[in-house]
N, C-alpha and C. Protein backbone atom coordinates (compact mmCIF):
# COMPACT_ATOMS: atom_id res chain seq x y z
N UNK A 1 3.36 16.30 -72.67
CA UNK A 1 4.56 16.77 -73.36
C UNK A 1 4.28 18.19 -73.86
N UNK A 2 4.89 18.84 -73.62
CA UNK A 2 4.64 20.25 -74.28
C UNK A 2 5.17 20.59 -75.74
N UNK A 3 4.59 21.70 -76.07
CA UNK A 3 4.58 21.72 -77.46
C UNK A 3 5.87 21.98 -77.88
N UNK A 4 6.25 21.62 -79.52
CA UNK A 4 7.82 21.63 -79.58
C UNK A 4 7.99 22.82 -79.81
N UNK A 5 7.20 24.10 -79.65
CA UNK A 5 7.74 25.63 -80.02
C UNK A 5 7.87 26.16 -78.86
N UNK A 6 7.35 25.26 -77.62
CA UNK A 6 7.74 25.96 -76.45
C UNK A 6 9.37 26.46 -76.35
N UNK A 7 10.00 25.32 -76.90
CA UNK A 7 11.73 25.71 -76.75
C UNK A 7 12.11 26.67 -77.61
N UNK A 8 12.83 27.58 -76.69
CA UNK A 8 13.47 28.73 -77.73
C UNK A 8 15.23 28.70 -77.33
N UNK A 9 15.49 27.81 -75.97
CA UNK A 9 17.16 28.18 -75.77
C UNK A 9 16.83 27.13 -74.17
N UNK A 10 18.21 26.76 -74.28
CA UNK A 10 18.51 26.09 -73.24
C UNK A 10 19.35 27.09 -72.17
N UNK A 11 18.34 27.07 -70.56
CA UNK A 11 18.87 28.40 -70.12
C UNK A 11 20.15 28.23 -69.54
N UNK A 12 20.58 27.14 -69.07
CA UNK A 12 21.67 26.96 -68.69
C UNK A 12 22.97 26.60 -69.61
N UNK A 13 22.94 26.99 -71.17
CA UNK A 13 24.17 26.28 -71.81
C UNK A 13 23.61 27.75 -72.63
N UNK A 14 22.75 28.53 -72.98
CA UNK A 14 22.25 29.28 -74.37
C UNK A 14 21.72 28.93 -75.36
N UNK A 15 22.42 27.83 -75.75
CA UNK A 15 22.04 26.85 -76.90
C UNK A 15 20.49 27.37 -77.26
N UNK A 16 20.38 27.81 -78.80
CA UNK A 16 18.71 28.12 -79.07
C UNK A 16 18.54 27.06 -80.22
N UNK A 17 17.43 27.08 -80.47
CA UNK A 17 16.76 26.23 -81.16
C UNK A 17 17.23 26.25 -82.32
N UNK A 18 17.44 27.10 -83.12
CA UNK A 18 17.72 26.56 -84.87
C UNK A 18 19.00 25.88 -84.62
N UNK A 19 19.47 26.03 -83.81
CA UNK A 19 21.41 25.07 -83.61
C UNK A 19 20.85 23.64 -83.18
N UNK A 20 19.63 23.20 -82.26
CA UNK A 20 19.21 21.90 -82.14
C UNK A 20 18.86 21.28 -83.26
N UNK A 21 17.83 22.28 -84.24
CA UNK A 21 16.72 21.95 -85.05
C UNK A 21 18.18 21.06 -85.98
N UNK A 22 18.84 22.11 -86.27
CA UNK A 22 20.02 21.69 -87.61
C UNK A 22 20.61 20.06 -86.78
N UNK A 23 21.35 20.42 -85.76
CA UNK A 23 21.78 19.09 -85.26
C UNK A 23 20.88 18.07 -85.31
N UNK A 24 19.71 18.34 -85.26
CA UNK A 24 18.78 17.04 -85.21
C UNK A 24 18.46 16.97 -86.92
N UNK A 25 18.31 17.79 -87.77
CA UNK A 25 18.63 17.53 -89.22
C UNK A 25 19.61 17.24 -90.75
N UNK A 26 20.62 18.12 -89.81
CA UNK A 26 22.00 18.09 -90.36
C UNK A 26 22.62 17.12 -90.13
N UNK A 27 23.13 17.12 -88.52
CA UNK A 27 23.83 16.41 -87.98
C UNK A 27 23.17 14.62 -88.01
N UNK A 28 21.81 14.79 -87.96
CA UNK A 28 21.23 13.19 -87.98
C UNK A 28 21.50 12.94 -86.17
N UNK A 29 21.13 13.64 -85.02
CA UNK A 29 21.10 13.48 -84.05
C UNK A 29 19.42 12.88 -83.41
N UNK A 30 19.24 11.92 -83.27
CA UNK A 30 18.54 11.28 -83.01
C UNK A 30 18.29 11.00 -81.60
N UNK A 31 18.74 11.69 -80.35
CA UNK A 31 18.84 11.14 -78.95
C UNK A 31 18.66 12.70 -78.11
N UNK A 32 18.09 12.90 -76.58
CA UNK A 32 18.56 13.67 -76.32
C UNK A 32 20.02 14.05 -76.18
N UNK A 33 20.57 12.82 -75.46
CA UNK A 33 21.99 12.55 -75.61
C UNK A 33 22.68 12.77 -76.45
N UNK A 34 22.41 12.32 -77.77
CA UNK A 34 23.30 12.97 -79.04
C UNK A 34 23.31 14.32 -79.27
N UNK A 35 22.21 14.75 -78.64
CA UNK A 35 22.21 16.64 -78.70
C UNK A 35 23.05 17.15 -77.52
N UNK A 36 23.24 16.55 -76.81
CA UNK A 36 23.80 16.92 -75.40
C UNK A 36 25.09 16.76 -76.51
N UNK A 37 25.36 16.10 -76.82
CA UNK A 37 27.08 15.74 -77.15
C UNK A 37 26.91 16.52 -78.44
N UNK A 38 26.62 17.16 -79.31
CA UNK A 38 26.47 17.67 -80.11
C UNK A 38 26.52 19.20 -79.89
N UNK A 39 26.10 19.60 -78.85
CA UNK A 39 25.01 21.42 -78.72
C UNK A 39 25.21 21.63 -77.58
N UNK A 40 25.30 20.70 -76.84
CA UNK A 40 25.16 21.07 -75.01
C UNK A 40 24.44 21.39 -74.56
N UNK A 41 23.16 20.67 -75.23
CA UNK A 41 21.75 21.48 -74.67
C UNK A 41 21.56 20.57 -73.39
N UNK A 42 20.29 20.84 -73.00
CA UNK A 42 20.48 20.13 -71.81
C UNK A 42 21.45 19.52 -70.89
N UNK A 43 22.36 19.95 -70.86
CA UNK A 43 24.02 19.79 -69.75
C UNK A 43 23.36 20.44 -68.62
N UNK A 44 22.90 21.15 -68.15
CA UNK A 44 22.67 21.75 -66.25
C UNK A 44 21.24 21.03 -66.06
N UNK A 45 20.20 22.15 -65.74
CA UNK A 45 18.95 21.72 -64.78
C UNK A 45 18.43 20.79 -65.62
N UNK A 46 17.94 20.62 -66.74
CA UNK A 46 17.55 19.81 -67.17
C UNK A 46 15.98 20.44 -67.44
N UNK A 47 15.50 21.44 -67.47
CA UNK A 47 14.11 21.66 -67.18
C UNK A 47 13.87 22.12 -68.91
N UNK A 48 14.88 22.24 -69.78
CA UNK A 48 14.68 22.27 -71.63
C UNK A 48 14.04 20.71 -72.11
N UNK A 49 14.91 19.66 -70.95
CA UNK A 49 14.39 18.62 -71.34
C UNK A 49 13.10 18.24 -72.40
N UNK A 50 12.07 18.08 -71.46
CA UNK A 50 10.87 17.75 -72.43
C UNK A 50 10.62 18.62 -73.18
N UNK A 51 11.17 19.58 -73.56
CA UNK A 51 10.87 20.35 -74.88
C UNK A 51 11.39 20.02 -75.43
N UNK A 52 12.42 19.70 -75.61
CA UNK A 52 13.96 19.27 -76.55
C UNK A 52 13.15 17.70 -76.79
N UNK A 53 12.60 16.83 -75.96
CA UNK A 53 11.88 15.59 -76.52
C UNK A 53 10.79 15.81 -77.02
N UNK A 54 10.37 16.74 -77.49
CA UNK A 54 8.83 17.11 -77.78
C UNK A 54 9.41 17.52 -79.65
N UNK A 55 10.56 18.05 -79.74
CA UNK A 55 11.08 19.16 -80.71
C UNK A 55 11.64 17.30 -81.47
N UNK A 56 12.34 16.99 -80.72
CA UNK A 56 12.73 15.37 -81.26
C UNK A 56 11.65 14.19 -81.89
N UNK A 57 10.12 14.68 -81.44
CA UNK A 57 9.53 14.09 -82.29
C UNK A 57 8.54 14.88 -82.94
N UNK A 58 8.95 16.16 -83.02
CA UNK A 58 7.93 16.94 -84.17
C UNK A 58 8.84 16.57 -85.47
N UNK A 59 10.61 16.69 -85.28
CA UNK A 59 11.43 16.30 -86.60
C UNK A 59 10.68 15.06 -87.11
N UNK A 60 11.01 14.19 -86.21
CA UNK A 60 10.52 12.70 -86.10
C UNK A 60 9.38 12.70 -87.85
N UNK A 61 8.33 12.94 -86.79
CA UNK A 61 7.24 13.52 -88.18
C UNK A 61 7.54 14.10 -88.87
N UNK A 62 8.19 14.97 -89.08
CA UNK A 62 8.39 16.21 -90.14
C UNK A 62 9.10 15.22 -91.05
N UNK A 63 10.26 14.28 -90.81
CA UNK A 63 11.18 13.86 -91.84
C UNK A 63 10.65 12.36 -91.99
N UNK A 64 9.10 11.83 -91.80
CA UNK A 64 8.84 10.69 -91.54
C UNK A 64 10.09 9.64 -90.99
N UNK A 65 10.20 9.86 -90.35
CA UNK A 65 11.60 8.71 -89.62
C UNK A 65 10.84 8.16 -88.38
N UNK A 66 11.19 7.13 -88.33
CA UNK A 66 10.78 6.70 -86.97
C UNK A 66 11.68 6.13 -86.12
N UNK A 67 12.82 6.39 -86.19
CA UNK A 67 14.06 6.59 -85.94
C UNK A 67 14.44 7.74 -84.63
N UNK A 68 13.97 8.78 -84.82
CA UNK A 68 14.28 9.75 -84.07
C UNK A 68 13.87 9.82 -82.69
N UNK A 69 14.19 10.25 -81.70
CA UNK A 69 13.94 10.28 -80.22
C UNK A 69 13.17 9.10 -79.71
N UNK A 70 13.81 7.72 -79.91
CA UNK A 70 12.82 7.14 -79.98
C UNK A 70 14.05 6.06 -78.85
N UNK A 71 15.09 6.79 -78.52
CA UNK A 71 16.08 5.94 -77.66
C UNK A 71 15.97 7.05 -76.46
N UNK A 72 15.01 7.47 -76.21
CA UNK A 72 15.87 8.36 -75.00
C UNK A 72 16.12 7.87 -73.48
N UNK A 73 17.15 8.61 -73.29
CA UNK A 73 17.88 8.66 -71.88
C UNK A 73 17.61 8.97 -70.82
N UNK A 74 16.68 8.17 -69.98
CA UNK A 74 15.89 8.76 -68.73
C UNK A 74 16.69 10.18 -67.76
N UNK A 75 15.90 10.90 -67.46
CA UNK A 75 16.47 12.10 -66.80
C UNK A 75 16.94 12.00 -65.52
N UNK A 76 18.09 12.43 -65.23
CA UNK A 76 19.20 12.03 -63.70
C UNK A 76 17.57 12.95 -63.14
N UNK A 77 18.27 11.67 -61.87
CA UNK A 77 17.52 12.59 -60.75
C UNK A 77 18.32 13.40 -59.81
């Protein structure tokens, strides 16, 4: 899994990171999916993916929850 600072923007939507970080803190988005429906991150190639799941459980820890990215949505092939 790569590290969660690798992500800085999702290249196919723009979407950058403090708009995920908040959705995944603000918003209480817990899924990649809920960020997809939230931010539109990951909507095209999909290659933000595992950063965006990497960033989903650094919150994870950060807010002790064990709650967070902990449903995810296998990646279309």
């Amino acid at each position: 899994m790569p590290p969660p600072d690798a992500f800085e923007r999702c290249y196919c939507t723009g979407v950058l990171k403090p708009a995920v970080v908040a959705a995944i803190r603000v918003g209480k988005c817990t899924t990649v999916d809920a960020l997809r429906r939230a931010t539109g991150v990951c909507c095209g190639c999909q290659t933000c993916r595992p950063e965006i799941e990497a960033l989903l459980v650094q919150e994870r820890e950060r807010a002790g929850r064990s709650d967070l990215g902990t449903h995810i949505i296998p990646r279309p092939e």
